[in-house]
PDB file of N, CA and C in Angstrom:
ATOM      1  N   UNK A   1       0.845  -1.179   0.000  1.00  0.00           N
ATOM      2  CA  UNK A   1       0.000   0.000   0.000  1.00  0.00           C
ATOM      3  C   UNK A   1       0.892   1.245   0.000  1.00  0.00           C
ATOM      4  N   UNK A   2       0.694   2.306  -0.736  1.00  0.00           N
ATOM      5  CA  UNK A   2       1.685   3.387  -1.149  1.00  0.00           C
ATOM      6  C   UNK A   2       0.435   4.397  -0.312  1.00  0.00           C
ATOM      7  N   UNK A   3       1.551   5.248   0.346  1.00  0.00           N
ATOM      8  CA  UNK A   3       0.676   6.131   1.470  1.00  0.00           C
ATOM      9  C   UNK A   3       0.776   7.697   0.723  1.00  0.00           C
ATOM     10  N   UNK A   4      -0.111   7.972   0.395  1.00  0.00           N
ATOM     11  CA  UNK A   4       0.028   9.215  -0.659  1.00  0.00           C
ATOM     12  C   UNK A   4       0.893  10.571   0.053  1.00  0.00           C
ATOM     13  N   UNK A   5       0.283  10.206   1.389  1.00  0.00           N
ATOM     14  CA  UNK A   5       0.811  11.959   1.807  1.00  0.00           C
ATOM     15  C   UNK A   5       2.476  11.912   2.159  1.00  0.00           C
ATOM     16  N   UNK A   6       2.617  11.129   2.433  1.00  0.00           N
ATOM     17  CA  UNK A   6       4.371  10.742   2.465  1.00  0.00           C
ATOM     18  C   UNK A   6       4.775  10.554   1.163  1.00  0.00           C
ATOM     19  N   UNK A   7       4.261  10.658  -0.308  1.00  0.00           N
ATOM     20  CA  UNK A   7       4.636  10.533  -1.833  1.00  0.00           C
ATOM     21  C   UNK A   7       4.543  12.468  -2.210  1.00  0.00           C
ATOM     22  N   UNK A   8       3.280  12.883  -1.239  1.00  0.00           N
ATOM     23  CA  UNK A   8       3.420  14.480  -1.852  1.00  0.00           C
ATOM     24  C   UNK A   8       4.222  15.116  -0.999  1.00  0.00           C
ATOM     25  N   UNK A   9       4.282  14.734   0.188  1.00  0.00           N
ATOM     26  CA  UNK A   9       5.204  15.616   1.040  1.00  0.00           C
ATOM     27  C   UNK A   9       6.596  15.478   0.607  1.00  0.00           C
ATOM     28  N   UNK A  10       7.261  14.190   0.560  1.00  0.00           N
ATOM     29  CA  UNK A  10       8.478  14.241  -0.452  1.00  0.00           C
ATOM     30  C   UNK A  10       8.503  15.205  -1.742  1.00  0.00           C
ATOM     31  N   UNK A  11       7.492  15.218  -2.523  1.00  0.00           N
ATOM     32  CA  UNK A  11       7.496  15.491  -3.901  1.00  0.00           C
ATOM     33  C   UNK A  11       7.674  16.857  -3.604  1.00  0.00           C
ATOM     34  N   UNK A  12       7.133  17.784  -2.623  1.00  0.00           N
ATOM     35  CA  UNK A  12       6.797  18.819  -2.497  1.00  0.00           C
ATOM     36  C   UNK A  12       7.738  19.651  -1.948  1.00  0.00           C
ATOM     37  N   UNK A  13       8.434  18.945  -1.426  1.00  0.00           N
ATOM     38  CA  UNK A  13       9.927  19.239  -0.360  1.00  0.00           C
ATOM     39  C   UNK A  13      11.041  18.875  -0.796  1.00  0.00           C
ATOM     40  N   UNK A  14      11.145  18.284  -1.974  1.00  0.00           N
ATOM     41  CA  UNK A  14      12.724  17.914  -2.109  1.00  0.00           C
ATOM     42  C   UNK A  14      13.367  18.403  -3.425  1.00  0.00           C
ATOM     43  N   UNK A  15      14.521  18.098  -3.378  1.00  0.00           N
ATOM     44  CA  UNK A  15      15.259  19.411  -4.834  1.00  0.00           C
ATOM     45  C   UNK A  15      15.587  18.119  -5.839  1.00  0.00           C
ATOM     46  N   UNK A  16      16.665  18.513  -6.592  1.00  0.00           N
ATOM     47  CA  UNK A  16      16.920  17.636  -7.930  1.00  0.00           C
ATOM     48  C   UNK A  16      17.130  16.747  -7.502  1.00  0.00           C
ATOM     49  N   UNK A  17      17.432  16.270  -6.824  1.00  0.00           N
ATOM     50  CA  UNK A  17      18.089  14.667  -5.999  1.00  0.00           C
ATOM     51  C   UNK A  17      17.389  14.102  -5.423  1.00  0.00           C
ATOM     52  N   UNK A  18      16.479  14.435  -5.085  1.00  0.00           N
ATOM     53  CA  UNK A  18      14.959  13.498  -4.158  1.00  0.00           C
ATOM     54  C   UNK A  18      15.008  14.311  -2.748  1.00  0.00           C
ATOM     55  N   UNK A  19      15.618  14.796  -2.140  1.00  0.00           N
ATOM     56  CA  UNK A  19      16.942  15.427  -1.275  1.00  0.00           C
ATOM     57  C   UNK A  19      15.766  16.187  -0.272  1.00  0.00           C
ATOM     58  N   UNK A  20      14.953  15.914   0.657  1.00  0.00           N
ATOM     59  CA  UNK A  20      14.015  16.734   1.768  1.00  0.00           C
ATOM     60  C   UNK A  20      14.673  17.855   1.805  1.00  0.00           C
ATOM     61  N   UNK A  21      14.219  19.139   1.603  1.00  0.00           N
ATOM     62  CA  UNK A  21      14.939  20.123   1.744  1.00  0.00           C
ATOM     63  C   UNK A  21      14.492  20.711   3.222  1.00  0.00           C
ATOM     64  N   UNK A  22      15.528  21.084   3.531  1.00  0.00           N
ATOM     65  CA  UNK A  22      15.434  21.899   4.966  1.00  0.00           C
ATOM     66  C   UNK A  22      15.386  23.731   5.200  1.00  0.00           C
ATOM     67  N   UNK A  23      14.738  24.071   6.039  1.00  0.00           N
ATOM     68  CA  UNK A  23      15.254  25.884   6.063  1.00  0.00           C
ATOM     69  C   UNK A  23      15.101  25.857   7.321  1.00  0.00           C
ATOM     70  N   UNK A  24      16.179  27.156   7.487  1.00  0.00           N
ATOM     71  CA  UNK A  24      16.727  26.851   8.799  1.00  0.00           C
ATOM     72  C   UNK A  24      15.119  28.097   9.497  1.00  0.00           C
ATOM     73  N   UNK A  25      15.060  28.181  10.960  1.00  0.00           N
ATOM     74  CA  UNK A  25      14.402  28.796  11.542  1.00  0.00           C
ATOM     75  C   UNK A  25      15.089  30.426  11.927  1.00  0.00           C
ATOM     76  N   UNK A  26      16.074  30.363  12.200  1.00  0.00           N
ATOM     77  CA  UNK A  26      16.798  31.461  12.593  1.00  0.00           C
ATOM     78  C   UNK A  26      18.125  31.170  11.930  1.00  0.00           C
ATOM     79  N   UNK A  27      18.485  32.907  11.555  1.00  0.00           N
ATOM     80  CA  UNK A  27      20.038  33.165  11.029  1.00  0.00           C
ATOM     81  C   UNK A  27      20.214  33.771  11.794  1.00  0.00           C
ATOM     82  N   UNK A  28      22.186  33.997  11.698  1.00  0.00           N
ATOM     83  CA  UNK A  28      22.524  35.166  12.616  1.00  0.00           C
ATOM     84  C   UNK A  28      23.644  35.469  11.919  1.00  0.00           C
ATOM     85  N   UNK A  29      24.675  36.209  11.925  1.00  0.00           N
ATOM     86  CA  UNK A  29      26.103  36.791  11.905  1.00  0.00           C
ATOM     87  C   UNK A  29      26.890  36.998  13.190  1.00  0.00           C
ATOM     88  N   UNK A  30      27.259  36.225  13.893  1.00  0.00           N
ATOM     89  CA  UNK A  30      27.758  37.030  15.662  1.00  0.00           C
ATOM     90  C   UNK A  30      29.217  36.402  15.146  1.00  0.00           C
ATOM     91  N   UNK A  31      29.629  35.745  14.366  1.00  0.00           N
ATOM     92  CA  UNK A  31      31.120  36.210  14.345  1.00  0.00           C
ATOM     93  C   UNK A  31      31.740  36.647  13.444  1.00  0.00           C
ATOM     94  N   UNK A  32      33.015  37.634  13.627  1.00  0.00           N
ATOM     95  CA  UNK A  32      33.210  38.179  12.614  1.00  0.00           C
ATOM     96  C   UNK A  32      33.979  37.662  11.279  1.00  0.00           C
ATOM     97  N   UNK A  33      34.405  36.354  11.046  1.00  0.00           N
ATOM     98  CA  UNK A  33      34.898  35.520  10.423  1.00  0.00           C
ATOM     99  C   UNK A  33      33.948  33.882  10.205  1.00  0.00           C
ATOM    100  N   UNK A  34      34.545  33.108   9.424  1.00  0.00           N
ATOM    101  CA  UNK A  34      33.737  31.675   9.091  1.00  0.00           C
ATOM    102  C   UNK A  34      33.593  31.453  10.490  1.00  0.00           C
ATOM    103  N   UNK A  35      32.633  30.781  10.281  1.00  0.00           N
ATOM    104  CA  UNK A  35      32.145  29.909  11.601  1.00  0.00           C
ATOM    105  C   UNK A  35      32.743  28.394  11.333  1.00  0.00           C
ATOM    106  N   UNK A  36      33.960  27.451  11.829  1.00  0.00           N
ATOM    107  CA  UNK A  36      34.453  26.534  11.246  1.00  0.00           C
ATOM    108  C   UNK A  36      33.842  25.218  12.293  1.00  0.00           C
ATOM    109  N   UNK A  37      33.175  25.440  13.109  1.00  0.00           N
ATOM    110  CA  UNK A  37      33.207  24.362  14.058  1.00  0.00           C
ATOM    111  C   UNK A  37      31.881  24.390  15.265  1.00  0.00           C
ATOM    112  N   UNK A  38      31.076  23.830  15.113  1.00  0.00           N
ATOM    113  CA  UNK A  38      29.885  24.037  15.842  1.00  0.00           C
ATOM    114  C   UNK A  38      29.347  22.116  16.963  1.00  0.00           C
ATOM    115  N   UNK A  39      29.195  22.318  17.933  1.00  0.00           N
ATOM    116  CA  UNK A  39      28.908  20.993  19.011  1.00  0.00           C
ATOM    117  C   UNK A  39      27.873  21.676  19.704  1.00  0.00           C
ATOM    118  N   UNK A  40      27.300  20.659  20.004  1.00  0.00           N
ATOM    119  CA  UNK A  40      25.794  20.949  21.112  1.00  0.00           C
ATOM    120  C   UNK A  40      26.345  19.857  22.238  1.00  0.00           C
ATOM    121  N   UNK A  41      25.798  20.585  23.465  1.00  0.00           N
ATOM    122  CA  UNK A  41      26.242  20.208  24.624  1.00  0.00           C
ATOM    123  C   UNK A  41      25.504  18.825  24.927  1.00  0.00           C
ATOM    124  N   UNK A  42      26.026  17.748  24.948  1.00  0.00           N
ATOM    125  CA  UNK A  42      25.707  16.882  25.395  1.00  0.00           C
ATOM    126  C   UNK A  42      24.728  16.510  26.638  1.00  0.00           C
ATOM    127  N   UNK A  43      24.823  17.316  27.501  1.00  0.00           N
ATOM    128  CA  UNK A  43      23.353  17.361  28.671  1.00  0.00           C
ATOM    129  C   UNK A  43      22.611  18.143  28.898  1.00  0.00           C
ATOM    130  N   UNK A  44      22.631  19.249  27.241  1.00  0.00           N
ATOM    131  CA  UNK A  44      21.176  19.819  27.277  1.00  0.00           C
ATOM    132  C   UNK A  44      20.491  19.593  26.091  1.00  0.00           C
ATOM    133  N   UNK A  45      19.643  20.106  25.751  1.00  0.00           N
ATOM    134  CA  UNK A  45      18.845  19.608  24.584  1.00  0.00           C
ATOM    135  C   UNK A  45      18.805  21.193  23.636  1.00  0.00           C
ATOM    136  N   UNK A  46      19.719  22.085  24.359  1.00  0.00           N
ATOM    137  CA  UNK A  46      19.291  23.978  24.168  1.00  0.00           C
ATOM    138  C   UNK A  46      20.589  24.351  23.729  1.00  0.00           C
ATOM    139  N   UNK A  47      21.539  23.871  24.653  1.00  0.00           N
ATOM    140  CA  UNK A  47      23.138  25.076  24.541  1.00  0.00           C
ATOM    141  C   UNK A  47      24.268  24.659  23.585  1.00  0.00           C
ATOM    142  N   UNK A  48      24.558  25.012  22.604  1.00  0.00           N
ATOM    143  CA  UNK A  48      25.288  24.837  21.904  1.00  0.00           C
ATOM    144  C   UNK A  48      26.868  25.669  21.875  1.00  0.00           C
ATOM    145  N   UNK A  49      28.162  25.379  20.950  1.00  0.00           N
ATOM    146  CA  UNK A  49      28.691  26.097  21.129  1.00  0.00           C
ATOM    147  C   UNK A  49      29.882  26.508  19.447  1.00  0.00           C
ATOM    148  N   UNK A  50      30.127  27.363  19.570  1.00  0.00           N
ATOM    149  CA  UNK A  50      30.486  27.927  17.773  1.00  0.00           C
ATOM    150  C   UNK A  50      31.856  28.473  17.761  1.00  0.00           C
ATOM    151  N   UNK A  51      32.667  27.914  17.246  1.00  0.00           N
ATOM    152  CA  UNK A  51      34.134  28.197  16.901  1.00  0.00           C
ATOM    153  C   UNK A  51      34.462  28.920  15.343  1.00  0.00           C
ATOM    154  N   UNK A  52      35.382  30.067  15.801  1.00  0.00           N
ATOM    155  CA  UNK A  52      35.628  30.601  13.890  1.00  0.00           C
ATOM    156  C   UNK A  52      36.749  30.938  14.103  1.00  0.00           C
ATOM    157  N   UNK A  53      36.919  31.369  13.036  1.00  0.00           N
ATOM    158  CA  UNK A  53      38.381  31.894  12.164  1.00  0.00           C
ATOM    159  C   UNK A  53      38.288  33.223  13.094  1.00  0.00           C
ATOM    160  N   UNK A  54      37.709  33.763  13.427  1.00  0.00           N
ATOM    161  CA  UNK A  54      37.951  34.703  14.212  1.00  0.00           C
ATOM    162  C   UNK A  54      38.696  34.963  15.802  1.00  0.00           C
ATOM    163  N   UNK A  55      39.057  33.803  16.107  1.00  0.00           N
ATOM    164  CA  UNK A  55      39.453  33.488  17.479  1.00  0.00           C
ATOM    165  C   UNK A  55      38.779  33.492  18.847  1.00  0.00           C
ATOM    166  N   UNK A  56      37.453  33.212  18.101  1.00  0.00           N
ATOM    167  CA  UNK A  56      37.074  33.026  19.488  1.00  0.00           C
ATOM    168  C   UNK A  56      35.674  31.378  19.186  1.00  0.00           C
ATOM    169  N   UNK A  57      35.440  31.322  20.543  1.00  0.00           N
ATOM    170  CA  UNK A  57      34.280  30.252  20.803  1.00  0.00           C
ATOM    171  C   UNK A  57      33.490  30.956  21.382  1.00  0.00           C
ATOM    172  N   UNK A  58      31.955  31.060  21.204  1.00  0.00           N
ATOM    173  CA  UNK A  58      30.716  31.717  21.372  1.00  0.00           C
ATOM    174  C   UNK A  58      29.798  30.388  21.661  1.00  0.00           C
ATOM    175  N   UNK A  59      29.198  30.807  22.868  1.00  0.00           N
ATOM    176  CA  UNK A  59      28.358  29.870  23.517  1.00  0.00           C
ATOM    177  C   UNK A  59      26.687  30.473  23.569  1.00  0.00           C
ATOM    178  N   UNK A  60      25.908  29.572  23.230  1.00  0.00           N
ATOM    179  CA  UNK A  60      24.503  29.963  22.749  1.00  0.00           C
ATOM    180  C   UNK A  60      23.555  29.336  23.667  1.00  0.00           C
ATOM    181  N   UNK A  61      22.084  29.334  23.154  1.00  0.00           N
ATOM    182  CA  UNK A  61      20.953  28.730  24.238  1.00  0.00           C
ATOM    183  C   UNK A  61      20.312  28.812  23.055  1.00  0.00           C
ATOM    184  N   UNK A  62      19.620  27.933  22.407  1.00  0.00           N
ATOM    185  CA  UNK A  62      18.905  27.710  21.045  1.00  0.00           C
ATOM    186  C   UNK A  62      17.903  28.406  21.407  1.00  0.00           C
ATOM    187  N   UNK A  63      16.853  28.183  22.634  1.00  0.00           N
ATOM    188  CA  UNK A  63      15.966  29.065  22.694  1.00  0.00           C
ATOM    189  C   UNK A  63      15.781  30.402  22.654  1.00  0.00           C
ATOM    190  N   UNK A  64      16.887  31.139  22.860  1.00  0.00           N
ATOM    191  CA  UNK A  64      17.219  32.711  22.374  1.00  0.00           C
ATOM    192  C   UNK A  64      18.722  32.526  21.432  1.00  0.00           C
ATOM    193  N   UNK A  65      18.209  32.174  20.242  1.00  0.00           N
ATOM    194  CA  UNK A  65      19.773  32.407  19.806  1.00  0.00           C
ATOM    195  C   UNK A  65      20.148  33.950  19.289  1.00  0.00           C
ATOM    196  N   UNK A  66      19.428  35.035  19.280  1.00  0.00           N
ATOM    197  CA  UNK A  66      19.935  36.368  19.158  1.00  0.00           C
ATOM    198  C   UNK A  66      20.714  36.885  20.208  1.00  0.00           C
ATOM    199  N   UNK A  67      20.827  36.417  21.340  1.00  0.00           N
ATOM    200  CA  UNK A  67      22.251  36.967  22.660  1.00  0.00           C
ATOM    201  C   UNK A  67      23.187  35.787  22.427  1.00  0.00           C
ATOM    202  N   UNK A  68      23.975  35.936  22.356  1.00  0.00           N
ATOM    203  CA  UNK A  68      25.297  34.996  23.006  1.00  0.00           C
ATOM    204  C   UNK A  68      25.247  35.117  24.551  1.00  0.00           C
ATOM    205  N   UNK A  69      25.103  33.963  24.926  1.00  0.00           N
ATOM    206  CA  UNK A  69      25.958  33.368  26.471  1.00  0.00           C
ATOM    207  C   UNK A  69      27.062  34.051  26.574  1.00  0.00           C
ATOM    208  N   UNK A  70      28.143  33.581  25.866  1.00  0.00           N
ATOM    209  CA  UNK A  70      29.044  34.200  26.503  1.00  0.00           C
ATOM    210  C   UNK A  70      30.168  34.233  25.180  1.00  0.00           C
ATOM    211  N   UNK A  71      31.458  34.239  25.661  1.00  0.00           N
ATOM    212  CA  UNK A  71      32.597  34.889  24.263  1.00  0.00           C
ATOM    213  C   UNK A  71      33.896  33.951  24.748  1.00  0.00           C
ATOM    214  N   UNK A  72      34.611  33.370  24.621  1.00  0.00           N
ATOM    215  CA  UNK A  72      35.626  32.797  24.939  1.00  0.00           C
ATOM    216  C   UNK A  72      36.775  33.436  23.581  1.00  0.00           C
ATOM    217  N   UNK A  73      37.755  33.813  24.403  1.00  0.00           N
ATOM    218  CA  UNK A  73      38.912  33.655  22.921  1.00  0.00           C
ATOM    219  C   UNK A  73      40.320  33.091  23.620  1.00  0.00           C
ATOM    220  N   UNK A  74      40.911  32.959  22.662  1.00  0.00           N
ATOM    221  CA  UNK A  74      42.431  32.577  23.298  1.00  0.00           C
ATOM    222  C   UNK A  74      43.236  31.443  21.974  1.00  0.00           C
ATOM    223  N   UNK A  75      42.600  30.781  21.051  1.00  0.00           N
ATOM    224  CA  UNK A  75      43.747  30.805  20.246  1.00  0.00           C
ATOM    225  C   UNK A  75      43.796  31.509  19.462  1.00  0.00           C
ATOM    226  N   UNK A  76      45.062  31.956  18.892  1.00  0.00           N
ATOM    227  CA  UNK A  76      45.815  32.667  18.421  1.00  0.00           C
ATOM    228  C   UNK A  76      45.692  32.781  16.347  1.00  0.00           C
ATOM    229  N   UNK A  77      45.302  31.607  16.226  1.00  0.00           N
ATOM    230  CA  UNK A  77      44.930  31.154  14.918  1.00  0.00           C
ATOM    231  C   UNK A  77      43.411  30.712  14.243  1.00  0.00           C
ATOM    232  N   UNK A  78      42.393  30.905  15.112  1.00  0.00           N
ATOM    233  CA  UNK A  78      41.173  30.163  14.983  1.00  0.00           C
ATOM    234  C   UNK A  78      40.801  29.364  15.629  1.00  0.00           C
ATOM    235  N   UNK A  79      39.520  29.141  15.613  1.00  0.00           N
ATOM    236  CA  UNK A  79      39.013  27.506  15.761  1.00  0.00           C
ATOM    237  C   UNK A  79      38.620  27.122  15.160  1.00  0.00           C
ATOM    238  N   UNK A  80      39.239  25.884  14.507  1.00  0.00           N
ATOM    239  CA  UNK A  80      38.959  24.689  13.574  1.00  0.00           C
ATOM    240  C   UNK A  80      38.583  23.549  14.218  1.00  0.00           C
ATOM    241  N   UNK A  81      38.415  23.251  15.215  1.00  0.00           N
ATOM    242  CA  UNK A  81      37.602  21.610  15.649  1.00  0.00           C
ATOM    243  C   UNK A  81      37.090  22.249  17.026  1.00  0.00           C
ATOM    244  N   UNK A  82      35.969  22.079  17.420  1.00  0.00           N
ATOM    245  CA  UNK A  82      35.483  22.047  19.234  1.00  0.00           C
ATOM    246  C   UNK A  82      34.501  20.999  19.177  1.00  0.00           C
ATOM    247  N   UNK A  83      34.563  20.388  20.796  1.00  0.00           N
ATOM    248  CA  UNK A  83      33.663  19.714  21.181  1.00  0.00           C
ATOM    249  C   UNK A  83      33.639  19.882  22.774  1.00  0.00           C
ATOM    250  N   UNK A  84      32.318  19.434  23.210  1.00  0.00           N
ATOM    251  CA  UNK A  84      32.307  19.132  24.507  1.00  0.00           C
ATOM    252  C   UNK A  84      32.741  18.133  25.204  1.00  0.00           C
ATOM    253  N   UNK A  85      32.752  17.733  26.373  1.00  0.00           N
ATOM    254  CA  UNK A  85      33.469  16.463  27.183  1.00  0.00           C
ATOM    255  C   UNK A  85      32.130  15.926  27.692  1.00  0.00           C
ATOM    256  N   UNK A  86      31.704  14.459  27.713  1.00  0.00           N
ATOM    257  CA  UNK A  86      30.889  13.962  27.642  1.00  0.00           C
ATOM    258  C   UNK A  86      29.569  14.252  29.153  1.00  0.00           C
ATOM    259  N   UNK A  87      30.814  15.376  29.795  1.00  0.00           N
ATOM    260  CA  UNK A  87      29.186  15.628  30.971  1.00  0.00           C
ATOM    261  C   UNK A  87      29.395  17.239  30.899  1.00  0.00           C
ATOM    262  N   UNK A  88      29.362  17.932  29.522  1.00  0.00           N
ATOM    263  CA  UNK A  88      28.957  19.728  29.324  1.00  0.00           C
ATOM    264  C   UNK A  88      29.984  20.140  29.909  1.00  0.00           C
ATOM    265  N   UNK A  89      31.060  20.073  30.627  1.00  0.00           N
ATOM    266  CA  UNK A  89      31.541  21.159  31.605  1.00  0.00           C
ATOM    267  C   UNK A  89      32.654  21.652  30.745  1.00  0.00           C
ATOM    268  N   UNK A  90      33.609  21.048  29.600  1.00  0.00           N
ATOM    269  CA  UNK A  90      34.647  21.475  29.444  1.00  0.00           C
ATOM    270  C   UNK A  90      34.374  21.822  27.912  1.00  0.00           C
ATOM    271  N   UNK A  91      35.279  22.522  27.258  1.00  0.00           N
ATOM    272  CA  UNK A  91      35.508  22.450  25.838  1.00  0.00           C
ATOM    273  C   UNK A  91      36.600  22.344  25.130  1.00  0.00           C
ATOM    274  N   UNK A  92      36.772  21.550  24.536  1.00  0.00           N
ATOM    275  CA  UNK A  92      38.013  21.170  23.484  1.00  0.00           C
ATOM    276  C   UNK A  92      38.203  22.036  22.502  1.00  0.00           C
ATOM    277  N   UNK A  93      38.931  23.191  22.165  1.00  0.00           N
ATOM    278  CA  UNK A  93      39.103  23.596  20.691  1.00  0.00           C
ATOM    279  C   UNK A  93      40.805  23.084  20.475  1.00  0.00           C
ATOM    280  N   UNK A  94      40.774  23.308  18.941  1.00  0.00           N
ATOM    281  CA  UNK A  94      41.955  22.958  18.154  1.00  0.00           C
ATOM    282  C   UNK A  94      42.184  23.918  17.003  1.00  0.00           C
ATOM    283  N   UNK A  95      43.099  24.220  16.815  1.00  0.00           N
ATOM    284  CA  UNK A  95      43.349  25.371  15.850  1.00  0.00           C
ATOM    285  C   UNK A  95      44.495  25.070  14.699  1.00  0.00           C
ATOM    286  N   UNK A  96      44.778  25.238  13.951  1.00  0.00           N
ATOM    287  CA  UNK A  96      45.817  25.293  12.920  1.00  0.00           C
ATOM    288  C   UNK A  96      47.153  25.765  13.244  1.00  0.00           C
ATOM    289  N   UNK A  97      47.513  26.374  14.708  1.00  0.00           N
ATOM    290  CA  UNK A  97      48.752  26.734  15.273  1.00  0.00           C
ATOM    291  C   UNK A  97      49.330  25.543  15.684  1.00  0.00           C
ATOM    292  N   UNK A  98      49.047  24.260  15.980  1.00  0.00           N
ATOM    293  CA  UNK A  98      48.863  23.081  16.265  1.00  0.00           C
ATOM    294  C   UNK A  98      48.860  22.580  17.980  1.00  0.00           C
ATOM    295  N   UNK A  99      47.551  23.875  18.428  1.00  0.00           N
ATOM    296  CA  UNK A  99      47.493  23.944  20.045  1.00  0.00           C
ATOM    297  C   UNK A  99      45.946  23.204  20.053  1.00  0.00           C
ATOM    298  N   UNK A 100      45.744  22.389  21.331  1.00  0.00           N
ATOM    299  CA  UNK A 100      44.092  22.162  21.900  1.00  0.00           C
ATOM    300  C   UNK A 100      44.408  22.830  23.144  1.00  0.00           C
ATOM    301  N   UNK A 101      43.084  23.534  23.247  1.00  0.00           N
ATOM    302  CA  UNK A 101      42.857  23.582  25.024  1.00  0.00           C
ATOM    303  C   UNK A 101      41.855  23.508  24.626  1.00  0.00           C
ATOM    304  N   UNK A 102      41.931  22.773  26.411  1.00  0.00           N
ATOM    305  CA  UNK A 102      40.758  22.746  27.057  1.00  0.00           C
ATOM    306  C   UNK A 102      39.779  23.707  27.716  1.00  0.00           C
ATOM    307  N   UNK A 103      38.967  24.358  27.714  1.00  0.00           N
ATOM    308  CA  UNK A 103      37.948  25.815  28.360  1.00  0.00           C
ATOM    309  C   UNK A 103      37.043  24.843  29.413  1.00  0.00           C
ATOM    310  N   UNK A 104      36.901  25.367  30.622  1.00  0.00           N
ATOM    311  CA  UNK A 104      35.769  25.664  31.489  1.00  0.00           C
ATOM    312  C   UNK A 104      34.375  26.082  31.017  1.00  0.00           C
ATOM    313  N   UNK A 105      33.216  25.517  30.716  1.00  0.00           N
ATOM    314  CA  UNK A 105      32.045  25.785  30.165  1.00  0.00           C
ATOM    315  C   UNK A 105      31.243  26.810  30.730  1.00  0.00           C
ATOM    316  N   UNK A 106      31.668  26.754  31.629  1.00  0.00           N
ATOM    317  CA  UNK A 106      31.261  27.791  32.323  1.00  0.00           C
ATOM    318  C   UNK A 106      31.948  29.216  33.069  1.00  0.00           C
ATOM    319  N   UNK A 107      32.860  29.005  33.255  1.00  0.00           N
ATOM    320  CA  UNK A 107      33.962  30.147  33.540  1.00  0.00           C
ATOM    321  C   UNK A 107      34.368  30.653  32.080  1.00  0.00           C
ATOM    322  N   UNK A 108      34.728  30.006  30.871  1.00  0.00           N
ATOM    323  CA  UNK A 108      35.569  30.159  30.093  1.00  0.00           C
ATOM    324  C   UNK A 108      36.841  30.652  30.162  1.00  0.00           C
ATOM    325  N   UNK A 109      37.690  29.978  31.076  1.00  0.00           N
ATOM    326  CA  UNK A 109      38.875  30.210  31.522  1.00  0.00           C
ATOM    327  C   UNK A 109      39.469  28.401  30.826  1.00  0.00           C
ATOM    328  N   UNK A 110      41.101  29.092  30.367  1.00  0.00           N
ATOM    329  CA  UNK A 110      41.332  27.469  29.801  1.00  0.00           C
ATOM    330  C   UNK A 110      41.686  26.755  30.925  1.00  0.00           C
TER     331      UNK A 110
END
């Protein structure tokens, strides 16, 4: 049995490739360079966090994403890789100078 509304909702939503197309809900610009590196915090379902070419890591709350939480900077070259540590508290960035630190999620102190 072929279920029609799952045949138009595809048909209706997807690009040259069959491909569900998505749009996002909210844009922003808050850094002043690429944004190279983005992780959501593992023990919330809200706070995320955004690394760029600009040198810093910017910490968010999906439910207001027009303020930034907060601003972290400190490498010297970008951020090219971040993640969280598997219980939110810390953050990993990595940069192209060939440094990681580790940040406080909450202090943002490395």
């Amino acid at each position: 049995m072929v279920n029609y509304y799952n045949l138009r909702f595809a048909a209706e939503n997807s690009g040259d490739l069959g491909i569900t197309e998505v749009f996002p809900t909210y844009s922003s610009r808050p850094h002043e360079s690429s944004v190279d590196a983005i992780t959501c915090d593992p023990t919330s379902d809200r706070l995320f966090a955004s690394g760029s070419h600009d040198h810093t890591i910017k910490l968010w709350d999906a439910n207001n994403p027009a303020k930034c939480l907060q601003t972290i900077s400190g490498n010297k070259e970008g951020i090219w890789s971040l993640n969280y540590s598997a219980d939110g508290k810390k953050l990993v960035s990595a940069s192209p100078e060939g440094v990681c630190k580790v940040w406080d999620s909450k202090s943002g102190k490395c």
